[in-house]
Protein backbone atom coordinates (compact mmCIF):
# COMPACT_ATOMS: atom_id res chain seq x y z
CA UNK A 1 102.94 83.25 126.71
CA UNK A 2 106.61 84.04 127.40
CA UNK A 3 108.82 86.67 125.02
CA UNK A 4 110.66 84.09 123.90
CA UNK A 5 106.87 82.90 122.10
CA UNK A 6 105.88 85.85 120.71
CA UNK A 7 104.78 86.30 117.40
CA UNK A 8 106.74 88.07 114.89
CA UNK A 9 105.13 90.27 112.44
CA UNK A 10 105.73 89.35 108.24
CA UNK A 11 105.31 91.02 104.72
CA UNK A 12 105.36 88.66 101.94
CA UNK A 13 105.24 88.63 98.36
CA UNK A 14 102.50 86.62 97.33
CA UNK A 15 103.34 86.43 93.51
CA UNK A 16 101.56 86.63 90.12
CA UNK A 17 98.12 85.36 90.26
CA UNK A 18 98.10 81.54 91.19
CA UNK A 19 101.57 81.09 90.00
CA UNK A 20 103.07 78.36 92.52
CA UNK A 21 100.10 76.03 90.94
CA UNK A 22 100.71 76.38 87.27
CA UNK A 23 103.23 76.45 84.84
CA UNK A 24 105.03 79.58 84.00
CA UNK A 25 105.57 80.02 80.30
CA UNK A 26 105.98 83.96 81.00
CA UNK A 27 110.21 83.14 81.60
CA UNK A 28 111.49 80.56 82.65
CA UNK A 29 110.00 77.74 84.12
CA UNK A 30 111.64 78.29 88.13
CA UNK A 31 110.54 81.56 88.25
CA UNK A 32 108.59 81.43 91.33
CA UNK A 33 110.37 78.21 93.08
CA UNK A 34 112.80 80.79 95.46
CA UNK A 35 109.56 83.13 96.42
CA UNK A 36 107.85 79.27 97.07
CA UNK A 37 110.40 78.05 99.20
CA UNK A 38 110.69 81.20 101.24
CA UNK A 39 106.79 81.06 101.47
CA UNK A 40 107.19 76.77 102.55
CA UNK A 41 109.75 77.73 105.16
CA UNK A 42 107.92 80.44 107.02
CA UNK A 43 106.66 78.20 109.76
CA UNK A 44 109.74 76.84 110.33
CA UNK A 45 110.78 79.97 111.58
CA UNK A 46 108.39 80.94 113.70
CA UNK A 47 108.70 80.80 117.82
CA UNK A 48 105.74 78.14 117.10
CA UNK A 49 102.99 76.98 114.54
CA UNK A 50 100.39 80.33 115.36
CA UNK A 51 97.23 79.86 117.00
CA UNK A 52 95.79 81.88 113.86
CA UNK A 53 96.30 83.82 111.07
CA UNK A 54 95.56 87.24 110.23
CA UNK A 55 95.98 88.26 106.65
CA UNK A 56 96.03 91.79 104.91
CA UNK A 57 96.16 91.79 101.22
CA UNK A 58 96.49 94.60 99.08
CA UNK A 59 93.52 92.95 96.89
CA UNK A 60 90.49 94.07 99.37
CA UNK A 61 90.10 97.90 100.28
CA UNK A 62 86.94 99.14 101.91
CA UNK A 63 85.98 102.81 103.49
CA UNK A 64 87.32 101.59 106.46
CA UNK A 65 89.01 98.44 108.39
CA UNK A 66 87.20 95.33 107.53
CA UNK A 67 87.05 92.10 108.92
CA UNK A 68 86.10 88.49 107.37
CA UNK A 69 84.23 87.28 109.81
CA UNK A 70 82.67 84.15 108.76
CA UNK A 71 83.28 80.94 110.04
CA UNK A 72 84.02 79.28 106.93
CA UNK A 73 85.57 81.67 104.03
CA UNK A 74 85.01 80.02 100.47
CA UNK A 75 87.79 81.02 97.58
CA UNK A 76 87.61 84.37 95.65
CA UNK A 77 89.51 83.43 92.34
CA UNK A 78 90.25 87.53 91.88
CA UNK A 79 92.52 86.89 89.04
CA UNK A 80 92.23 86.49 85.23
CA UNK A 81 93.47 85.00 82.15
CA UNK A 82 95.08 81.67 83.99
CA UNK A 83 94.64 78.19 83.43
CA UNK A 84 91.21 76.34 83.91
CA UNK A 85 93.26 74.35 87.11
CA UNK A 86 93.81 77.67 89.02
CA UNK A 87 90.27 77.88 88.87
CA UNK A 88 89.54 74.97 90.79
CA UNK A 89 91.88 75.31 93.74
CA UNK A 90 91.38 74.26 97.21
CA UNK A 91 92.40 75.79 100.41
CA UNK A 92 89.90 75.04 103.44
CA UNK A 93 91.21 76.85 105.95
CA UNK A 94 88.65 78.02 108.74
CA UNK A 95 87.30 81.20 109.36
CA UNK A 96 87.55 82.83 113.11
CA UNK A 97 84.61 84.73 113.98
CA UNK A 98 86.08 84.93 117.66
CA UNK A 99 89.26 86.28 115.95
CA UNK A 100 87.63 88.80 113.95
CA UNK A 101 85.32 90.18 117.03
CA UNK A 102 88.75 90.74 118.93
CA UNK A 103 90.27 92.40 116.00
CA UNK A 104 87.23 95.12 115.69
CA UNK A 105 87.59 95.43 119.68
CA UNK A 106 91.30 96.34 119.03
CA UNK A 107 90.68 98.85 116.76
CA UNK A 108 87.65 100.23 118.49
CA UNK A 109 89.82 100.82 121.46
CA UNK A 110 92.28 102.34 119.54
CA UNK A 111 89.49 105.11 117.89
CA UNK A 112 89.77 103.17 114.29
CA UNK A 113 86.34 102.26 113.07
CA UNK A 114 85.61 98.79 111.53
CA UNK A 115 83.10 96.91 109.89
CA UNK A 116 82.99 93.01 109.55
CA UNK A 117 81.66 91.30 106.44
CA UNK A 118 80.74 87.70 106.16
CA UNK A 119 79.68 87.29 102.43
CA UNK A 120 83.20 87.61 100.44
CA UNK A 121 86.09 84.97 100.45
CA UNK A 122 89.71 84.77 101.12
CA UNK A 123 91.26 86.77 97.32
CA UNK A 124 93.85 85.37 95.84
CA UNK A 125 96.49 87.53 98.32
CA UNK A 126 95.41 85.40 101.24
CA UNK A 127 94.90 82.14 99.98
CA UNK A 128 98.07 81.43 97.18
CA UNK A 129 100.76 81.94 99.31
CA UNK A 130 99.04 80.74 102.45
CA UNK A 131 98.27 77.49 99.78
CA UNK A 132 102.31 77.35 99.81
CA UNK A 133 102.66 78.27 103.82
CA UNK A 134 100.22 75.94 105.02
CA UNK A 135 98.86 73.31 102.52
CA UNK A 136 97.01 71.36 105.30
CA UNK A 137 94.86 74.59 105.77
CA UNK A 138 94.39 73.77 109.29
CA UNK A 139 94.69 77.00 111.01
CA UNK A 140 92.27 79.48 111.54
CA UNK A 141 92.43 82.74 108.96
CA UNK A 142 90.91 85.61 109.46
CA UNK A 143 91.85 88.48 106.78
CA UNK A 144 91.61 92.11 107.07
CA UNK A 145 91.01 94.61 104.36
CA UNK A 146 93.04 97.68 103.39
CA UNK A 147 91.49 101.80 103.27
CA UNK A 148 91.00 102.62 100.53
CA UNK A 149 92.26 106.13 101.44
CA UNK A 150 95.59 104.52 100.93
CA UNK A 151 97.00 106.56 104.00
CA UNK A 152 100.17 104.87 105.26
CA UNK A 153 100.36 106.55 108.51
CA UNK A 154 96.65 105.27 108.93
CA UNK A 155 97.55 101.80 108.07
CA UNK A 156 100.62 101.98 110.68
CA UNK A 157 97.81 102.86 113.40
CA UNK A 158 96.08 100.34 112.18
CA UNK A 159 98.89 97.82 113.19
CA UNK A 160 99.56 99.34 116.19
CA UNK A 161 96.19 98.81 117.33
CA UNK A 162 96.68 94.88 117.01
CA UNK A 163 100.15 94.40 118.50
CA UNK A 164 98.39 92.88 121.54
CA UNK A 165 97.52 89.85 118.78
CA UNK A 166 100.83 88.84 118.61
CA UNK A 167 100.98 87.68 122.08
CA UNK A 168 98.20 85.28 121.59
CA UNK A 169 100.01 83.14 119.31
CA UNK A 170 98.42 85.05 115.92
CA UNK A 171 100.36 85.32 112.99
CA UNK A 172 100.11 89.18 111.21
CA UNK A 173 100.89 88.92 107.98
CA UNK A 174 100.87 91.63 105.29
CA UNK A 175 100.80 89.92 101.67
CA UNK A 176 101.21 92.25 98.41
CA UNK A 177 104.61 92.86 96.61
CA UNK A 178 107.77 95.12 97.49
CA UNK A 179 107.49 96.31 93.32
CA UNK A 180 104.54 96.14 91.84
CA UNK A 181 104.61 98.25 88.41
CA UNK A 182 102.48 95.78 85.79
CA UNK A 183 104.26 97.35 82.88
CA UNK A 184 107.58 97.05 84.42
CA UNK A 185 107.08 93.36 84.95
CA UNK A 186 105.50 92.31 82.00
CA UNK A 187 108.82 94.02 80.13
CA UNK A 188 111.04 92.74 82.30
CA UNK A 189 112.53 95.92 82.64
CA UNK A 190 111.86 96.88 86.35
CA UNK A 191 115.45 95.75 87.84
CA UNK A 192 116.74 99.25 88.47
CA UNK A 193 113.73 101.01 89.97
CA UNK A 194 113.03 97.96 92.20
CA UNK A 195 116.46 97.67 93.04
CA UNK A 196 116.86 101.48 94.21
CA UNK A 197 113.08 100.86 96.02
CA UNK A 198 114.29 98.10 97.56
CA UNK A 199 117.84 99.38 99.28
CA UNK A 200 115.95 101.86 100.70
CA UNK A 201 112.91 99.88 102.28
CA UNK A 202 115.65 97.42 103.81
CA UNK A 203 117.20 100.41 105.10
CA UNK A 204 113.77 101.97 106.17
CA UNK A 205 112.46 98.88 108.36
CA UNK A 206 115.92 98.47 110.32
CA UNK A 207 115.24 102.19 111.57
CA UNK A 208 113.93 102.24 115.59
CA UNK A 209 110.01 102.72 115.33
CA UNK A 210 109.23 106.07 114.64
CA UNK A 211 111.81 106.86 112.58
CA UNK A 212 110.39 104.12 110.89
CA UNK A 213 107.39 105.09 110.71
CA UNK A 214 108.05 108.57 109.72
CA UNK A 215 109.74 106.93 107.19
CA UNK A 216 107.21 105.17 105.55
CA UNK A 217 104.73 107.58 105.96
CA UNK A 218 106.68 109.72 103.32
CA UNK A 219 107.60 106.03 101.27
CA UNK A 220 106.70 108.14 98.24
CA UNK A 221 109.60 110.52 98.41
CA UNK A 222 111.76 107.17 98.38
CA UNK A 223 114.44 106.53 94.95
CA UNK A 224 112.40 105.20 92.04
CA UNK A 225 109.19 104.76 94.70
CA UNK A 226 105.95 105.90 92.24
CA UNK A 227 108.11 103.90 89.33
CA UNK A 228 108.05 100.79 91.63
CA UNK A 229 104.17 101.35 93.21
CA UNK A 230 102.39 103.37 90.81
CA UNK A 231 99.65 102.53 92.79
CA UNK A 232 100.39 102.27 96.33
CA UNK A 233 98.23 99.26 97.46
CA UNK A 234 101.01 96.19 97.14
CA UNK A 235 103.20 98.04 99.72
CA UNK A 236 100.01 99.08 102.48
CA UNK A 237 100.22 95.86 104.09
CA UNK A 238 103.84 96.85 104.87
CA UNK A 239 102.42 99.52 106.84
CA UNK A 240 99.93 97.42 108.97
CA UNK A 241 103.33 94.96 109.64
CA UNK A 242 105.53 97.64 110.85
CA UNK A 243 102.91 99.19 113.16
CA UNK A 244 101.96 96.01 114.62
CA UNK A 245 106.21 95.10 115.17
CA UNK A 246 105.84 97.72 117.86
CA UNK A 247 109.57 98.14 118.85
CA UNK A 248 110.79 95.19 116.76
CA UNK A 249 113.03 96.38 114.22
CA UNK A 250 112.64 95.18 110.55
CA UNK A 251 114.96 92.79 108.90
CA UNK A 252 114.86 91.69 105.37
CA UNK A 253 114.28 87.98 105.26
CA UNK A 254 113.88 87.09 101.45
CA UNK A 255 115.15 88.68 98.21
CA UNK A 256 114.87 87.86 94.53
CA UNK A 257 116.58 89.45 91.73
CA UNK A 258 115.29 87.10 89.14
CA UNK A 259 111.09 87.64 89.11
CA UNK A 260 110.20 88.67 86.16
CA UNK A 261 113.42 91.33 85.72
CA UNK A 262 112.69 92.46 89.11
CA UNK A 263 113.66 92.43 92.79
CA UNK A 264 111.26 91.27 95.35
CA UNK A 265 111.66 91.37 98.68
CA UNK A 266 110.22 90.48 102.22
CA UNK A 267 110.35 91.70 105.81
CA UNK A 268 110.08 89.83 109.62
CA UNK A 269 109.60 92.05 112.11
CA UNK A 270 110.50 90.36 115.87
């Protein structure tokens, strides 16, 4: 596979719960239609459609790295309070055991321990806005699992260790939320604080790679950065993104002022 074909490297927003399937009565109604177009135009811009898919969601942590590894995933509906419909969703997509075997190879030659598990399904961070990506659920997913040590600079190495991925036509994408304070949404009074967060995350990810990296390993010292991530675990996939982009500078690809009195954001790498 030529330069030209390589695979970037993404972190996406993937919303409130199932909100691209329902409708939103929590403001108004088109909320979530610019975050679901981004989401529909993704493979658009890719060098091709990927070969594969692999997914880190802030909504699985484990002691360390692990890998879904079963051939067919069923649907973990990890969220609450939402209509009986969103209950009942679909998204087939196909599991890669091959995929996750090379995966735990990477990070075994990289000194990072791993696990595989083949019981649990895709959560609701892999298969909503993958729902909106790729409806057909044709390619094969494989999703990877956050520590939950929370270490950025870990979850960088972690992403370093699967660069090589990219230039087999797989698709590394890190899905949680560039703010995530609950109380801050639910008030609609996060605009400031994500706004601050976000300026300096777009400045962050344009930085060469270990400024960048140095950079986000200290993402707590950022403006407004504990009132935008209270808890850290939206923003980790971030970390497994940028380590994986390798020297690809970061770009901001998407914002949003208008979710839920909020800014949300997301990044391409390559």
């Amino acid at each position: 596979m030529g330069t030209q074909d390589r695979m970037p490297t993404l972190y996406i927003p993937h919303g409130g719960g199932p909100c691209f399937f329902m409708e939103w009565t929590m403001g108004p109604r088109d909320t979530w239609e610019p975050m679901a177009a981004f989401l529909r135009g993704i493979d658009a811009s890719l060098p091709r459609t990927p070969s594969a898919l692999l997914v880190v969601s802030a909504h699985w942590e484990t002691r360390v790295p692990a890998v879904l590894a079963s051939a067919a995933p069923p649907l973990l509906f990890d969220y609450y309070g939402f209509p009986k419909h969103t209950y009942e969703l679909t998204w087939a997509a196909p599991g890669s055991p091959e995929l996750a075997a090379r995966v735990g190879a990477l990070l075994a030659a990289a000194g990072i321990a791993s696990t595989t598990e083949t019981e649990r399904g895709f959560d609701h961070g892999v298969f909503i806005p993958m729902k909106v990506a790729y409806p057909d659920a044709r390619i094969p997913t494989v999703q990877l699992s956050l520590q939950e040590n929370l270490d950025p600079a870990e979850h960088v190495a972690i992403g370093r260790a699967l660069e090589p991925l990219r230039d087999e036509g797989v698709l590394i994408v890190g899905s949680g939320m560039s703010y995530h304070n609950m109380r801050g949404l639910m008030t609609g009074s996060g605009q400031a604080d994500s706004q601050r967060f976000d300026r300096w995350l777009a400045s962050a990810i344009e930085k060469d790679p270990d400024t960048r990296a140095a950079e986000l390993a200290r993402w707590a010292e950022a403006p407004s950065a504990r009132a935008s991530h209270p808890r850290e675990e939206h923003l980790l996939p971030l970390m497994v993104a940028a380590g994986a982009a390798g020297t690809d500078r970061g770009k901001q690809v998407f914002a949003d002022d208008g979710v839920m009195g909020a800014r949300i954001s997301a990044i391409r790498f390559g």
